[in-house]
PDB file of N, CA and C in Angstrom:
ATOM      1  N   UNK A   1     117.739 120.680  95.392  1.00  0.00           N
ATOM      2  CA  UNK A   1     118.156 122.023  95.033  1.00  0.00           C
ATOM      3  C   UNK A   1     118.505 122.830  96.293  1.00  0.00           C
ATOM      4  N   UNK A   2     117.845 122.786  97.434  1.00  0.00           N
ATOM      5  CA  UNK A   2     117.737 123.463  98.620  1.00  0.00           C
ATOM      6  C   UNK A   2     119.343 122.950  99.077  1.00  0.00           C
ATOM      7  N   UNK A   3     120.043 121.887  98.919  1.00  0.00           N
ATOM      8  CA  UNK A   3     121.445 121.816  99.494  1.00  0.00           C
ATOM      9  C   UNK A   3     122.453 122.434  98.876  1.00  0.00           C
ATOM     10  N   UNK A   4     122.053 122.419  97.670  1.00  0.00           N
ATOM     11  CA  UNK A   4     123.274 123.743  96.351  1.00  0.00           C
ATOM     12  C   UNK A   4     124.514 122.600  96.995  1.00  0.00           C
ATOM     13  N   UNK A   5     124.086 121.392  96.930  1.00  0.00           N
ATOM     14  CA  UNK A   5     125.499 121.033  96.440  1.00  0.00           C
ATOM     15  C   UNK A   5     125.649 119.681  95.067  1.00  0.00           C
ATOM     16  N   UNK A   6     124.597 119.884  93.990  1.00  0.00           N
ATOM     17  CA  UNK A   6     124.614 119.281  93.034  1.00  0.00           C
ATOM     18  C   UNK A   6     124.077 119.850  92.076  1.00  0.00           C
ATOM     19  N   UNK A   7     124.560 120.145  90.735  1.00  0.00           N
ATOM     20  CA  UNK A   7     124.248 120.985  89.419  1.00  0.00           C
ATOM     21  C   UNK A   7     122.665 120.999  89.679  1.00  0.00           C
ATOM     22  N   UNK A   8     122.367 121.921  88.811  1.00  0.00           N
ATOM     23  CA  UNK A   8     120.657 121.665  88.022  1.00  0.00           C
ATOM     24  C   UNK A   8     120.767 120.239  87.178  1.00  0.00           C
ATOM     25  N   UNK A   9     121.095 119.861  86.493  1.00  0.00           N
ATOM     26  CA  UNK A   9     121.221 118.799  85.977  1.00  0.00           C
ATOM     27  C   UNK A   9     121.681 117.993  86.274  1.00  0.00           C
ATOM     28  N   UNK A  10     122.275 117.725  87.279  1.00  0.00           N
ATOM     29  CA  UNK A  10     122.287 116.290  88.100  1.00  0.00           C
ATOM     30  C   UNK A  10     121.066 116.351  88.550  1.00  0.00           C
ATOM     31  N   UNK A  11     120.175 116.938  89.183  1.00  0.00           N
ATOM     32  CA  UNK A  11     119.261 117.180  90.495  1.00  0.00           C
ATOM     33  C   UNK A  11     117.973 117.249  89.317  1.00  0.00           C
ATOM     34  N   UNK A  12     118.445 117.373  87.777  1.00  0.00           N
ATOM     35  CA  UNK A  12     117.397 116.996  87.070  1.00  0.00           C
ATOM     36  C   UNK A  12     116.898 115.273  86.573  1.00  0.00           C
ATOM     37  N   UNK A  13     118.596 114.965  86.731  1.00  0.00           N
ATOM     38  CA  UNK A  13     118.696 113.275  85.875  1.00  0.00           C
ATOM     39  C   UNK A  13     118.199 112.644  86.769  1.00  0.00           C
ATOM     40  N   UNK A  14     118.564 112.928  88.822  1.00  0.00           N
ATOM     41  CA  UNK A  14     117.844 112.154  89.420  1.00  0.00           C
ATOM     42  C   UNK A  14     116.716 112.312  89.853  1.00  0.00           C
ATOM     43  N   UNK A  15     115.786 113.196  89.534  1.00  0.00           N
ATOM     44  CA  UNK A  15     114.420 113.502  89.419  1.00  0.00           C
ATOM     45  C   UNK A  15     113.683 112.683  88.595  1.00  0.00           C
ATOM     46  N   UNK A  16     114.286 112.047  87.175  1.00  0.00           N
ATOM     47  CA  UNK A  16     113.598 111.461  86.318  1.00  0.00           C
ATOM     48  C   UNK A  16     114.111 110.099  86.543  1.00  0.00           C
ATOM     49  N   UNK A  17     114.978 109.534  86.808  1.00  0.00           N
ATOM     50  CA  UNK A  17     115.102 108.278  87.677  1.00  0.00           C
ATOM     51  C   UNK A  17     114.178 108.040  88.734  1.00  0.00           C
ATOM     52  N   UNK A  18     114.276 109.047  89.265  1.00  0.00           N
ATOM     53  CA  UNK A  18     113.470 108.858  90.874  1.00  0.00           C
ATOM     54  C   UNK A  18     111.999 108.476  90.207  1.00  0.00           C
ATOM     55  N   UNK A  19     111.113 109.296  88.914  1.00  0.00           N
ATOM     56  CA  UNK A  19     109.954 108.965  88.638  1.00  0.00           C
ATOM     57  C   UNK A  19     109.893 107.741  88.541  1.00  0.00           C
ATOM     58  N   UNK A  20     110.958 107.029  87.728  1.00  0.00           N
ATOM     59  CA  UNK A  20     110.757 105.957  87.668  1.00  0.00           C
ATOM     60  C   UNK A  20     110.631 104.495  88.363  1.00  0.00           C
ATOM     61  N   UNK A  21     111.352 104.914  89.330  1.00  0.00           N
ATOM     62  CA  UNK A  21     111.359 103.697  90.980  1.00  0.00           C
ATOM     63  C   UNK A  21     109.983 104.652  91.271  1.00  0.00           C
ATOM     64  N   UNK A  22     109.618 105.485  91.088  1.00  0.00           N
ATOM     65  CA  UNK A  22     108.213 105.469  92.111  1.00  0.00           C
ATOM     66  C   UNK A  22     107.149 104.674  91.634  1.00  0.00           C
ATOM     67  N   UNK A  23     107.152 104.884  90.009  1.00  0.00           N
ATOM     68  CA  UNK A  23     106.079 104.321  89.573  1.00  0.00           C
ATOM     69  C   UNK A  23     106.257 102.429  89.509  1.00  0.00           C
ATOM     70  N   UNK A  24     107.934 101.919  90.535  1.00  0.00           N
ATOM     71  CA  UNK A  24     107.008 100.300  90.544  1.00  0.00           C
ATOM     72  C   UNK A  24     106.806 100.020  91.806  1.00  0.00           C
ATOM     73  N   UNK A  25     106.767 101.066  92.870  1.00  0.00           N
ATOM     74  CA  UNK A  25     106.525 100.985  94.366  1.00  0.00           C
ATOM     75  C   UNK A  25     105.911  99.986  94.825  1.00  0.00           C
ATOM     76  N   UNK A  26     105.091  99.200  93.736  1.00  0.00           N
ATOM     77  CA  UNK A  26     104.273  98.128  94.249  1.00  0.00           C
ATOM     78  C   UNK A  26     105.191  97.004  94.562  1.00  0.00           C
ATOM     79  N   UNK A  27     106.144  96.737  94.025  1.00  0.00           N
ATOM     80  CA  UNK A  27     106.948  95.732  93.974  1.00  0.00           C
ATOM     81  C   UNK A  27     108.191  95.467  94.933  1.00  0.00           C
ATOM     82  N   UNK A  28     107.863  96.798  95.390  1.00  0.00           N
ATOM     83  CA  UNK A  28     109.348  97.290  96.795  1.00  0.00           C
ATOM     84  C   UNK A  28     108.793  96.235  98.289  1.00  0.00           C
ATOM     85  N   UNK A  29     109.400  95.952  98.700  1.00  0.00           N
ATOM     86  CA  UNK A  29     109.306  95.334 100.290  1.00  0.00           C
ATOM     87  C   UNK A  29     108.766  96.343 100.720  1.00  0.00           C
ATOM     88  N   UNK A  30     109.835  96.998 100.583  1.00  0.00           N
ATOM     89  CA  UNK A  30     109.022  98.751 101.867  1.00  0.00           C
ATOM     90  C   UNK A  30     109.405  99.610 101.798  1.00  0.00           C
ATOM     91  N   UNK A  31     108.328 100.793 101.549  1.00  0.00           N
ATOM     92  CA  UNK A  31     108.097 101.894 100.915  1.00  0.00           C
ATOM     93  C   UNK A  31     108.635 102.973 102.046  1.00  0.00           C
ATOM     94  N   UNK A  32     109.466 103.317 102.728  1.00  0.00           N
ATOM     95  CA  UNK A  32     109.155 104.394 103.134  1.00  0.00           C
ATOM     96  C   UNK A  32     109.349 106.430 102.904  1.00  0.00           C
ATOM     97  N   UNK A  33     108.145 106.999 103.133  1.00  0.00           N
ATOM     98  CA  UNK A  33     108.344 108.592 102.203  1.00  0.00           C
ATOM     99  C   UNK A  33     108.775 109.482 104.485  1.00  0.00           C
ATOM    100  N   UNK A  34     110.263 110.073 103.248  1.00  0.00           N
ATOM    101  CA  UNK A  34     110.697 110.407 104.436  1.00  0.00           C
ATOM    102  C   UNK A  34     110.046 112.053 104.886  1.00  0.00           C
ATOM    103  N   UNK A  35     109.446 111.817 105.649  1.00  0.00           N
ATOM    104  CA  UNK A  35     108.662 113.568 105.667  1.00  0.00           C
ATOM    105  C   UNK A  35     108.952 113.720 107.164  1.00  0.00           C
ATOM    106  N   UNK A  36     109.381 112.747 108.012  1.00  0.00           N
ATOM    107  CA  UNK A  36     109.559 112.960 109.370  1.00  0.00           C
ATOM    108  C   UNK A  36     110.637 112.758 109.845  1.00  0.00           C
ATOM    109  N   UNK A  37     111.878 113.005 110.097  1.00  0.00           N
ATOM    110  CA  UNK A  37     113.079 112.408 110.136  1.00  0.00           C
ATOM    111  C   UNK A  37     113.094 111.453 111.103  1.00  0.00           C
ATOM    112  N   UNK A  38     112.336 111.535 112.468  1.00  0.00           N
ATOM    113  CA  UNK A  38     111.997 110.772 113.301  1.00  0.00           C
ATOM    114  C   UNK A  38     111.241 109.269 113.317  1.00  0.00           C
ATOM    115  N   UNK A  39     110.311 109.347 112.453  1.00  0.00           N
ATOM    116  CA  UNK A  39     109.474 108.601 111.862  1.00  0.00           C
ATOM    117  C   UNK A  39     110.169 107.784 110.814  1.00  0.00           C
ATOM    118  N   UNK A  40     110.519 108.364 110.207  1.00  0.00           N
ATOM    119  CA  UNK A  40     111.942 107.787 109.263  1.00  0.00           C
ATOM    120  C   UNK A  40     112.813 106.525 109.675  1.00  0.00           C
ATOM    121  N   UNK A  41     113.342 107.218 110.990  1.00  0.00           N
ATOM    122  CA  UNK A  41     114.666 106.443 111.160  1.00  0.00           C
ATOM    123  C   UNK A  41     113.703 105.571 112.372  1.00  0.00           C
ATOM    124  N   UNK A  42     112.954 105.638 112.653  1.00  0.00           N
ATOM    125  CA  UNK A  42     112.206 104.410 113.721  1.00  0.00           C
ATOM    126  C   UNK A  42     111.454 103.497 112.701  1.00  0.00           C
ATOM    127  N   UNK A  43     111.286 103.791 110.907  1.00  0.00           N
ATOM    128  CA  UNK A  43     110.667 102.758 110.045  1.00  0.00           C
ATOM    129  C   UNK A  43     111.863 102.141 109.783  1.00  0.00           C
ATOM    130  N   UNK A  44     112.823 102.777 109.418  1.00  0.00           N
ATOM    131  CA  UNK A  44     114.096 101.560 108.996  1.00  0.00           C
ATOM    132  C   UNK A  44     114.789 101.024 109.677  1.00  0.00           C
ATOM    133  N   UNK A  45     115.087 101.318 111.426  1.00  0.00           N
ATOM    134  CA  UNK A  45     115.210 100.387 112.020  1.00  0.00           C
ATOM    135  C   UNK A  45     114.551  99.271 112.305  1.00  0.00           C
ATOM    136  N   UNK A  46     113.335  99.313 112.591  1.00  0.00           N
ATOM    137  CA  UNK A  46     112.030  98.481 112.423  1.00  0.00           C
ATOM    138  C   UNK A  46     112.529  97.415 111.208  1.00  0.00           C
ATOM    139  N   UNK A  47     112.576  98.091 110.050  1.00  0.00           N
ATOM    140  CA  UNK A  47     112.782  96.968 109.181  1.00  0.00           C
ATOM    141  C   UNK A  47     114.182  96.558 109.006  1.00  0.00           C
ATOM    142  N   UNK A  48     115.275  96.912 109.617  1.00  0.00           N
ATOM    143  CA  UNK A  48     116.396  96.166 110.208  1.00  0.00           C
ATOM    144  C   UNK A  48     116.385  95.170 111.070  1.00  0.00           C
ATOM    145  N   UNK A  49     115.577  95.757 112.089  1.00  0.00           N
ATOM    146  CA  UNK A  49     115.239  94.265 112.919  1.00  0.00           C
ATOM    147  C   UNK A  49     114.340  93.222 112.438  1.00  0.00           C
ATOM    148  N   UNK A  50     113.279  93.446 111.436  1.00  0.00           N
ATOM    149  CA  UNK A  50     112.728  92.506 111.054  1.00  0.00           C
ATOM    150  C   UNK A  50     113.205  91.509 110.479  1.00  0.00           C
ATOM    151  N   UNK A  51     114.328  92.204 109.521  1.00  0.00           N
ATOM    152  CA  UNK A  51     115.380  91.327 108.087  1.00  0.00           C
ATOM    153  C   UNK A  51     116.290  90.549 108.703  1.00  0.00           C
ATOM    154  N   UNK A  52     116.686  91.336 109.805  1.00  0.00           N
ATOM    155  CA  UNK A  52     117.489  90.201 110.633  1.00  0.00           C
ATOM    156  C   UNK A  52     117.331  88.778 111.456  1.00  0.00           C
ATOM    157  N   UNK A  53     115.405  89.437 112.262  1.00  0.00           N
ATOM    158  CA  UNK A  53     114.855  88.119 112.474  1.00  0.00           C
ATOM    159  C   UNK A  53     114.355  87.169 111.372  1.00  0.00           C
ATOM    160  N   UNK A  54     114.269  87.349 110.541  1.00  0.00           N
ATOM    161  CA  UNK A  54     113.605  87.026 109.374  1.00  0.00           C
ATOM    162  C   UNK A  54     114.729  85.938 109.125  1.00  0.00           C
ATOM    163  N   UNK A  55     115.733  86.904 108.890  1.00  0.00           N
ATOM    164  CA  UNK A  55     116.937  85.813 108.228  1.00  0.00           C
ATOM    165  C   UNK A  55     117.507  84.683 109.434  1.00  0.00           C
ATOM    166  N   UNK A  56     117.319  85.250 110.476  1.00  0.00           N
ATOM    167  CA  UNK A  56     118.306  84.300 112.156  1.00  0.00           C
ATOM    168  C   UNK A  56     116.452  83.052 111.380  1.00  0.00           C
ATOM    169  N   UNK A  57     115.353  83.037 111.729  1.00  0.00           N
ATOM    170  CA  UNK A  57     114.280  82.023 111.413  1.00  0.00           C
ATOM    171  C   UNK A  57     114.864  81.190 110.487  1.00  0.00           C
ATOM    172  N   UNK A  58     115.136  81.996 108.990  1.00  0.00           N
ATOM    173  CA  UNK A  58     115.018  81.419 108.124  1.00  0.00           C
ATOM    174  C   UNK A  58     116.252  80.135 107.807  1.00  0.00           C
ATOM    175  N   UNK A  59     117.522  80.620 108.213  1.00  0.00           N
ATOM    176  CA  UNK A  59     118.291  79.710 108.604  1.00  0.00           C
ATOM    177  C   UNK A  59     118.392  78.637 109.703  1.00  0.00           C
ATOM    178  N   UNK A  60     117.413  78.787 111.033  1.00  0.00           N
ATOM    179  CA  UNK A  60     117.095  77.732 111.743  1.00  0.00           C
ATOM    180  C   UNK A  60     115.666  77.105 111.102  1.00  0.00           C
ATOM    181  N   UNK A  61     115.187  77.312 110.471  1.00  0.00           N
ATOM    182  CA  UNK A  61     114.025  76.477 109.700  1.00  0.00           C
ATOM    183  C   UNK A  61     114.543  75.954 108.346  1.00  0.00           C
ATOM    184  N   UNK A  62     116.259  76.165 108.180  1.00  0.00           N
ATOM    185  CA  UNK A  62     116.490  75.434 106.907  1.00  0.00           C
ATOM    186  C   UNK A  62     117.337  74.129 107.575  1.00  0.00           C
ATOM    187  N   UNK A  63     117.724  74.201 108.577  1.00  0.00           N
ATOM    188  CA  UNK A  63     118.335  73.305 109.042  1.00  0.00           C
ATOM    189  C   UNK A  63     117.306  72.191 109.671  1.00  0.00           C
ATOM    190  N   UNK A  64     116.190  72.598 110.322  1.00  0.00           N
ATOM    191  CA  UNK A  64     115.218  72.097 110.790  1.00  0.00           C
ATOM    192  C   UNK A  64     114.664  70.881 109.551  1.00  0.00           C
ATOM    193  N   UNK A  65     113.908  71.713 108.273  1.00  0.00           N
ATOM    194  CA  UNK A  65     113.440  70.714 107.212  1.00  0.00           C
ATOM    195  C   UNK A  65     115.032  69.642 106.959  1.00  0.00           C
ATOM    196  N   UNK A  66     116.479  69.895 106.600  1.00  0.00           N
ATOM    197  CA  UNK A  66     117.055  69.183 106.401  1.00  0.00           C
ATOM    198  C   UNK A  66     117.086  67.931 107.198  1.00  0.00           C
ATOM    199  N   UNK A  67     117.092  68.513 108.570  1.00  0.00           N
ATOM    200  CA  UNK A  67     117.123  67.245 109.369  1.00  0.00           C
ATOM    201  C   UNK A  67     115.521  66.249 109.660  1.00  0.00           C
ATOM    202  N   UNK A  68     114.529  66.858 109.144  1.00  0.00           N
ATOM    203  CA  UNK A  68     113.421  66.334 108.673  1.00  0.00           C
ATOM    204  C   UNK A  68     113.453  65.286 107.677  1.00  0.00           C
ATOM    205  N   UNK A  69     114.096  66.267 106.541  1.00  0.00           N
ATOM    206  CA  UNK A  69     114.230  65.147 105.721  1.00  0.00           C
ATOM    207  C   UNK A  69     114.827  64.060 105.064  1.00  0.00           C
ATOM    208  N   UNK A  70     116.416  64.333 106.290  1.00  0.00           N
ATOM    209  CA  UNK A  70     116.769  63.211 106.599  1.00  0.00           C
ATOM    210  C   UNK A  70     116.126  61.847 107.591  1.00  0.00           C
ATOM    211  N   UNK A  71     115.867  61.969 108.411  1.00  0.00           N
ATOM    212  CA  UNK A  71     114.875  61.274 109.363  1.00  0.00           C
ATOM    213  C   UNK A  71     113.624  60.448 108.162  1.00  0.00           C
ATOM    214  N   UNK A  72     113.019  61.258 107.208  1.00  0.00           N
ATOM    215  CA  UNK A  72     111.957  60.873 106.480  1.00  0.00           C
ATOM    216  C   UNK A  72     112.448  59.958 105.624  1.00  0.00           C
ATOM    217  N   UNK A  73     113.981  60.596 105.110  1.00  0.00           N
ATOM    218  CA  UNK A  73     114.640  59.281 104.541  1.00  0.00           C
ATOM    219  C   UNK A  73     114.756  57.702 104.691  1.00  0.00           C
ATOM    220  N   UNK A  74     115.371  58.094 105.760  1.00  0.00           N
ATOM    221  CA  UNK A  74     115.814  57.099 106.814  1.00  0.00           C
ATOM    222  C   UNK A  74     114.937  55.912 107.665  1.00  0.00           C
ATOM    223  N   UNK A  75     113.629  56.338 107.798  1.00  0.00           N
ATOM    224  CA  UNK A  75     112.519  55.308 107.863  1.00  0.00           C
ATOM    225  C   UNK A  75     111.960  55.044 106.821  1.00  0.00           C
ATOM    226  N   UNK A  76     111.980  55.767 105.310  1.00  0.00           N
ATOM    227  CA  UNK A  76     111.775  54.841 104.576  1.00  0.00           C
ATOM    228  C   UNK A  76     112.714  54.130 104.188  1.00  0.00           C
ATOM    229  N   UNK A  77     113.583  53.903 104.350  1.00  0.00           N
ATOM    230  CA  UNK A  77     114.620  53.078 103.846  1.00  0.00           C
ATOM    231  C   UNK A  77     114.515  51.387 104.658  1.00  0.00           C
TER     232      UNK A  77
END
């Protein structure tokens, strides 16, 4: 409301949406409540860099088991 640049009733429909993603918060990766703008933008970079290492691992540990389990093949054969 404080930006006056969306109706009362938009700023009502996404109020009652919004209840609703709060109440499955349990199920979110990561929660963050923005009350610090600073704090804010140093949590979601944080979890930018994580998703990224996460994903650079997860693709050298898929190549890793493949070539595992080729090799595992391959002596049993």
């Amino acid at each position: 409301m404080k930006r006056a640049q969306d109706s009362s009733e938009t700023v009502k429909d996404r109020m009652t949406k919004s209840i609703g993603e709060i109440m499955h918060w349990k199920e979110y990766d990561y929660v963050i409540v923005n009350n610090n703008f600073e704090q804010t933008l140093h949590e979601v970079k944080s979890i930018i860099t994580s998703e990224k290492l996460r994903r650079v691992r997860n693709s050298q540990l898929e190549e890793f088991i493949e070539t595992l389990t080729y090799e595992f093949k391959e002596l049993k054969s």
